[in-house]
N, C-alpha and C. Protein backbone atom coordinates (compact mmCIF):
# COMPACT_ATOMS: atom_id res chain seq x y z
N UNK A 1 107.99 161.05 75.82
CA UNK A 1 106.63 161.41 75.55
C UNK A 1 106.26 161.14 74.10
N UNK A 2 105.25 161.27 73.68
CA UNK A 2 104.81 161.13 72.32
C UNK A 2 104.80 162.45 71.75
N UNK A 3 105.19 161.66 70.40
CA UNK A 3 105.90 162.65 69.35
C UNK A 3 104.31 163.78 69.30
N UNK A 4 104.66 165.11 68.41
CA UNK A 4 103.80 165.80 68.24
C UNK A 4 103.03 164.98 66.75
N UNK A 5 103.72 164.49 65.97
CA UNK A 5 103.01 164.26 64.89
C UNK A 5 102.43 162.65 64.81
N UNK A 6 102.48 162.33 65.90
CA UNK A 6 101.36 160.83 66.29
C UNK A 6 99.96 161.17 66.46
N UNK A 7 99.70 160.81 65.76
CA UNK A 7 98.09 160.64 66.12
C UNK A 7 97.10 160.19 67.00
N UNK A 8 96.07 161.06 67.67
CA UNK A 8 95.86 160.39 68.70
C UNK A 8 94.65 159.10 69.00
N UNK A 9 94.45 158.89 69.97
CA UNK A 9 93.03 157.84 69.38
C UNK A 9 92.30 158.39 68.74
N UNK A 10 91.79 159.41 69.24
CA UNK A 10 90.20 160.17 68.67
C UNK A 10 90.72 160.02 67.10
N UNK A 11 91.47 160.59 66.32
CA UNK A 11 91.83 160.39 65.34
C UNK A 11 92.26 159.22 64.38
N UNK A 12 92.97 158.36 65.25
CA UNK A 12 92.82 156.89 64.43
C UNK A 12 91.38 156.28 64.38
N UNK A 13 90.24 156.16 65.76
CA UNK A 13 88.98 156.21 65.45
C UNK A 13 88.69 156.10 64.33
N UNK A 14 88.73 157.97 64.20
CA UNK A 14 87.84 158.75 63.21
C UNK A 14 88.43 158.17 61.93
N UNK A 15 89.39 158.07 61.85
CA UNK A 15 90.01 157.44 60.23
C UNK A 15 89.52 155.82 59.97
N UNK A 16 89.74 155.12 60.90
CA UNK A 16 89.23 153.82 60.85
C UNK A 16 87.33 153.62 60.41
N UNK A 17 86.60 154.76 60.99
CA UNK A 17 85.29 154.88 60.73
C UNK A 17 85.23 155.15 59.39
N UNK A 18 85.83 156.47 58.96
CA UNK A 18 85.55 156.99 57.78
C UNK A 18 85.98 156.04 56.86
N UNK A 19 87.08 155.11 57.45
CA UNK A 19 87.60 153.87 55.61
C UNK A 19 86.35 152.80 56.02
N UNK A 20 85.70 152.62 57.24
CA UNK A 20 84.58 151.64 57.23
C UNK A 20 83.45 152.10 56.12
N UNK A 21 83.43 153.37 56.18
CA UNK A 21 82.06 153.59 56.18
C UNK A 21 81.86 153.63 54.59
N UNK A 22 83.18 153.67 54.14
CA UNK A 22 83.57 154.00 52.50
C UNK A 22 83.42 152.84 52.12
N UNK A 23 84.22 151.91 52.72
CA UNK A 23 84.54 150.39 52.41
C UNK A 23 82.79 149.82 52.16
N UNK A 24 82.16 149.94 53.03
CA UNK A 24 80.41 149.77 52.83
C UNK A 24 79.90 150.39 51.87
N UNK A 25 80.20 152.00 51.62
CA UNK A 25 79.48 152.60 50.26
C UNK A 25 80.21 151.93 48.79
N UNK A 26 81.03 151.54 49.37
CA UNK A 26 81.76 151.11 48.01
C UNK A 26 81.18 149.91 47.47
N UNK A 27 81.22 148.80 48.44
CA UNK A 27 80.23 147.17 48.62
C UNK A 27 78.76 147.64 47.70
N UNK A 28 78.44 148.57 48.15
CA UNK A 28 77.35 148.94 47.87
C UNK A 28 76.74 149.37 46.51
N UNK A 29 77.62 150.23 46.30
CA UNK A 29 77.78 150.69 44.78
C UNK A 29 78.03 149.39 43.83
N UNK A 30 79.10 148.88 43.87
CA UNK A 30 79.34 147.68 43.13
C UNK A 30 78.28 146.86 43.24
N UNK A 31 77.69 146.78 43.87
CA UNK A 31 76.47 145.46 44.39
C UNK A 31 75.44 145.89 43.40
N UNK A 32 75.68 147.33 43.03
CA UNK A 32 74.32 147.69 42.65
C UNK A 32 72.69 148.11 43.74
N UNK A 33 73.15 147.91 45.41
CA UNK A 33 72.33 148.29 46.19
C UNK A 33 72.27 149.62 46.76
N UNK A 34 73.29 150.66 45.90
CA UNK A 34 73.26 152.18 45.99
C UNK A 34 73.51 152.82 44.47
N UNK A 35 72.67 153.39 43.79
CA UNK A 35 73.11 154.44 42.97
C UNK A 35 74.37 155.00 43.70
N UNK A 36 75.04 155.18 42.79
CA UNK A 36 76.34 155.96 43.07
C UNK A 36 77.44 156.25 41.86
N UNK A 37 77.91 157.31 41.85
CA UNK A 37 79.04 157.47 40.85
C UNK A 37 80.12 156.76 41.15
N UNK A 38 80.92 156.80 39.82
CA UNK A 38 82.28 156.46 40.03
C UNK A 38 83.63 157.37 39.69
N UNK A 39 84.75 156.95 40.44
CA UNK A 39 86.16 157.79 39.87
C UNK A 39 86.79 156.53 39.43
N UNK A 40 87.50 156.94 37.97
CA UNK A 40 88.49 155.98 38.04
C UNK A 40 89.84 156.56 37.72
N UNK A 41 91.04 156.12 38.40
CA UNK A 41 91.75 156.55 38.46
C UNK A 41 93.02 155.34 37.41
N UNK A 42 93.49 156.32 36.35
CA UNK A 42 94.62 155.38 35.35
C UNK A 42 95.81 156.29 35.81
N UNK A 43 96.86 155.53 36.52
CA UNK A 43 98.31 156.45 36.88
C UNK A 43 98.90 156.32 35.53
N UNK A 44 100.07 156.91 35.07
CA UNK A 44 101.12 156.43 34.19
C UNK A 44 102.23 157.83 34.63
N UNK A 45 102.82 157.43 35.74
CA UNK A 45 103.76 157.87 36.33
C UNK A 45 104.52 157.21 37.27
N UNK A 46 105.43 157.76 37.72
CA UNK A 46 106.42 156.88 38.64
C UNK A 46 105.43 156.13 39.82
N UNK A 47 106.41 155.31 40.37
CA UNK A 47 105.24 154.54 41.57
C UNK A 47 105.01 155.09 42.42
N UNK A 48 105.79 156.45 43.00
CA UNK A 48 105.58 157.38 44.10
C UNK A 48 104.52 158.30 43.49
N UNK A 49 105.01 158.50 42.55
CA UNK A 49 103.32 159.82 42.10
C UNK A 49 102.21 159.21 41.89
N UNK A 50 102.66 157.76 41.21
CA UNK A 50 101.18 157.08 41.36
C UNK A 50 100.46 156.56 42.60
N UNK A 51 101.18 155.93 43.72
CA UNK A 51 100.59 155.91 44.80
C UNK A 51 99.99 157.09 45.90
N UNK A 52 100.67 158.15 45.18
CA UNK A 52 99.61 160.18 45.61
C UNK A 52 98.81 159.67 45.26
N UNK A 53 98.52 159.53 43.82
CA UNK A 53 97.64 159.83 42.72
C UNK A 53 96.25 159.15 43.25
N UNK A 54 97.06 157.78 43.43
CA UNK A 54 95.74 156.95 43.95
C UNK A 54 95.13 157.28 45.80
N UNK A 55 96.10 157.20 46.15
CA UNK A 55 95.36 157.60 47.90
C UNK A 55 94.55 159.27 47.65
N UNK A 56 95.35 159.81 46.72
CA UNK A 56 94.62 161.13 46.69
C UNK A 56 92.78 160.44 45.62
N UNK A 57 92.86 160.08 44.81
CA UNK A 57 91.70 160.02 44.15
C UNK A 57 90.91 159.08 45.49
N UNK A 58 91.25 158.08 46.40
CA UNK A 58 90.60 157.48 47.54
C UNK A 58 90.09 158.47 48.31
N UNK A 59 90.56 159.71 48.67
CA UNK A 59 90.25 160.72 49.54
C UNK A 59 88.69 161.27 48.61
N UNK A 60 89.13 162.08 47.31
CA UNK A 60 88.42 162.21 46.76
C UNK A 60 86.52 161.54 46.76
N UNK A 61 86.66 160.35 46.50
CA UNK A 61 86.20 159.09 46.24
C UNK A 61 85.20 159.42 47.34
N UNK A 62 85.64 159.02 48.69
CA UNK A 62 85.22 159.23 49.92
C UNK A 62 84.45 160.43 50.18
N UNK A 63 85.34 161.80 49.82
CA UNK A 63 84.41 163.03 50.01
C UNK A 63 83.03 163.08 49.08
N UNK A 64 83.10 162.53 47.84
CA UNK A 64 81.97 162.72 46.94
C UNK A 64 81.03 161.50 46.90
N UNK A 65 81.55 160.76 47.60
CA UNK A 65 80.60 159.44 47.54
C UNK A 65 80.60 158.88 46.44
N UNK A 66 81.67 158.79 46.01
CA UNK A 66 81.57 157.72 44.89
C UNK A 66 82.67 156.17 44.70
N UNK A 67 82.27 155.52 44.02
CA UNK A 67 83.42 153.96 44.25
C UNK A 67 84.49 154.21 43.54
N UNK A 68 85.51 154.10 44.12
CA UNK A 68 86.95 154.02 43.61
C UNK A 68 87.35 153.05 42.37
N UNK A 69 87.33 153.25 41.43
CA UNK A 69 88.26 152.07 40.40
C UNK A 69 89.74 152.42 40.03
N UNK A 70 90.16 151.83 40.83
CA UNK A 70 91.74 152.04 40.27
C UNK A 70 91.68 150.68 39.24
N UNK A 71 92.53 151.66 37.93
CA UNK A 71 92.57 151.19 36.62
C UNK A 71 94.23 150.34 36.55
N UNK A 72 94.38 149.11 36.42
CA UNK A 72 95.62 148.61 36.75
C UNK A 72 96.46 148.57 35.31
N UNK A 73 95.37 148.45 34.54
CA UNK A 73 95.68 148.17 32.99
C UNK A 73 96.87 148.88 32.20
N UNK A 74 97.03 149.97 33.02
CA UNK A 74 98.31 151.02 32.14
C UNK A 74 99.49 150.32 32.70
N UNK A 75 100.31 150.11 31.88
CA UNK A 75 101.69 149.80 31.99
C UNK A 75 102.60 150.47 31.76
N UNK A 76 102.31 152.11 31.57
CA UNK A 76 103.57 153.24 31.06
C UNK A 76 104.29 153.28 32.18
N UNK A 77 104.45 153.06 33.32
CA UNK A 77 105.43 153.79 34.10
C UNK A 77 106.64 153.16 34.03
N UNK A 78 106.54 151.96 34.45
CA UNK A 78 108.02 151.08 34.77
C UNK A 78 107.73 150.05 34.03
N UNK A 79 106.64 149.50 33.73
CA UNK A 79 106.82 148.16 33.66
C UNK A 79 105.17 147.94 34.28
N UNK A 80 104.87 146.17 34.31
CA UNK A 80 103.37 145.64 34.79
C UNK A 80 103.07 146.02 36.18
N UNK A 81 102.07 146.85 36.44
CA UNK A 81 101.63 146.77 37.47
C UNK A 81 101.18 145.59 38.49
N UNK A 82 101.65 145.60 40.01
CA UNK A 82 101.31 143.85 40.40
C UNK A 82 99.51 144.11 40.79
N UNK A 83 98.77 143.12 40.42
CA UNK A 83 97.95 142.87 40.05
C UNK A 83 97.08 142.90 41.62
N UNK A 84 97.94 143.07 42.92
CA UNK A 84 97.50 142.73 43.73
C UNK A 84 98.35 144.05 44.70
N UNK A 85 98.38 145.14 44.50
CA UNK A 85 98.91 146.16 45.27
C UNK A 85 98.24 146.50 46.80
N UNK A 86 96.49 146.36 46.36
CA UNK A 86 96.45 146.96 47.79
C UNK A 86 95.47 146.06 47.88
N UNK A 87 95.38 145.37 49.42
CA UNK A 87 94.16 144.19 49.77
C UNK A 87 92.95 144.71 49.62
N UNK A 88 91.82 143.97 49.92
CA UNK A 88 90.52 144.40 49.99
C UNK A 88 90.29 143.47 51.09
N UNK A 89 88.59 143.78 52.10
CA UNK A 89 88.27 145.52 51.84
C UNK A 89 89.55 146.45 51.88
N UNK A 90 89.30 147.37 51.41
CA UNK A 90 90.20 148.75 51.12
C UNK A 90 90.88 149.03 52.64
N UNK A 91 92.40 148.82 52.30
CA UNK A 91 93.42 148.63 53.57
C UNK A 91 94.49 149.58 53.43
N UNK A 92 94.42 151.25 53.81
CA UNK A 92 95.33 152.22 53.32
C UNK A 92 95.94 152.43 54.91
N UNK A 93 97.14 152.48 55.19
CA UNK A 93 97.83 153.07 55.96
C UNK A 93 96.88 154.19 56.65
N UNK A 94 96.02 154.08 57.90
CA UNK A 94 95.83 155.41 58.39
C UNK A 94 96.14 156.33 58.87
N UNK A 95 97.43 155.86 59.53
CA UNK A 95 98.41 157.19 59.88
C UNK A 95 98.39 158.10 59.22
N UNK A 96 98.93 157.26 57.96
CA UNK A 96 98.78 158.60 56.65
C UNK A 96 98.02 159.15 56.20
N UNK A 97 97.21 158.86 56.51
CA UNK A 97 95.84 159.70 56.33
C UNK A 97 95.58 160.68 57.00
N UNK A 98 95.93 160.58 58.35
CA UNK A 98 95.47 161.17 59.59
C UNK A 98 95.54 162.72 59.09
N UNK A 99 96.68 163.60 58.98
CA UNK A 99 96.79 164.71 59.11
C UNK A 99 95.78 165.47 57.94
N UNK A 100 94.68 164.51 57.02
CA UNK A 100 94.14 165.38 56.14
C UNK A 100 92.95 164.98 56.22
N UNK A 101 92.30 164.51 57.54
CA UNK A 101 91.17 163.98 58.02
C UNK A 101 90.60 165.48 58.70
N UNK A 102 89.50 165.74 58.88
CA UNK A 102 89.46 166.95 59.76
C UNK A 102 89.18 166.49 61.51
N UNK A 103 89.13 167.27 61.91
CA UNK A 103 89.60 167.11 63.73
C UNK A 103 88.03 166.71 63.77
C-alpha cells in the first residue's frame, strides 16, 4: 500500500498550482506589470542550511506576495556558488513542500 507520508493527488495538485501561480506573480513583478515587493535572500552558511534558508524564504515569498531574489553573490560558505542551482520558471521539489502546504 502507500506509504502514510506520500502525498496524495489533491495535494501534489495543490502544490503544483500554488508554484504556478507564484511562478506568474513573480513574471510579473519583474516585468514591472504588478507592483509588488521583494525578499532577498543572501545565505552564508553551509549548503544544507542554505538550501532551508532559501526554500524557506520561497515559502515566505509566496505567502506575502512578493518576488524571490536569491542573492548568489556571497561566497562565505564553501567556496563559489554554481551560478545555475535551481532552473527557471521556479522548479522546487514538491514533495517537499507538501507537508507545509495547508490541506
Amino acid at each position: 500500500g502507500e506509504e502514510a507520508d506520500t502525498p496524495s493527488p489533491a495535494h501534489r495538485e495543490a502544490a503544483a498550482r500554488i508554484l504556478g501561480e507564484y511562478t506568474e506573480l513573480h513574471r510579473r513583478i519583474l516585468a514591472g506589470e504588478q507592483e509588488g515587493g521583494f525578499l532577498v535572500v543572501r545565505s552564508a552558511h553551509g549548503i544544507s542550511n542554505t538550501q532551508i534558508e532559501e526554500v524557506t524564504a520561497l515559502m515566505v515569498a509566496i505567502e506575502t506576495g512578493r518576488a524571490l531574489i536569491v542573492d548568489f553573490a556571497n561566497d562565505t560558505y564553501t567556496g563559489p556558488r554554481p551560478a545555475l542551482e535551481y532552473g527557471w520558471p521556479i522548479q522546487v521539489w514538491v514533495d517537499g513542500m507538501l507537508p507545509f502546504l495547508p490541506d
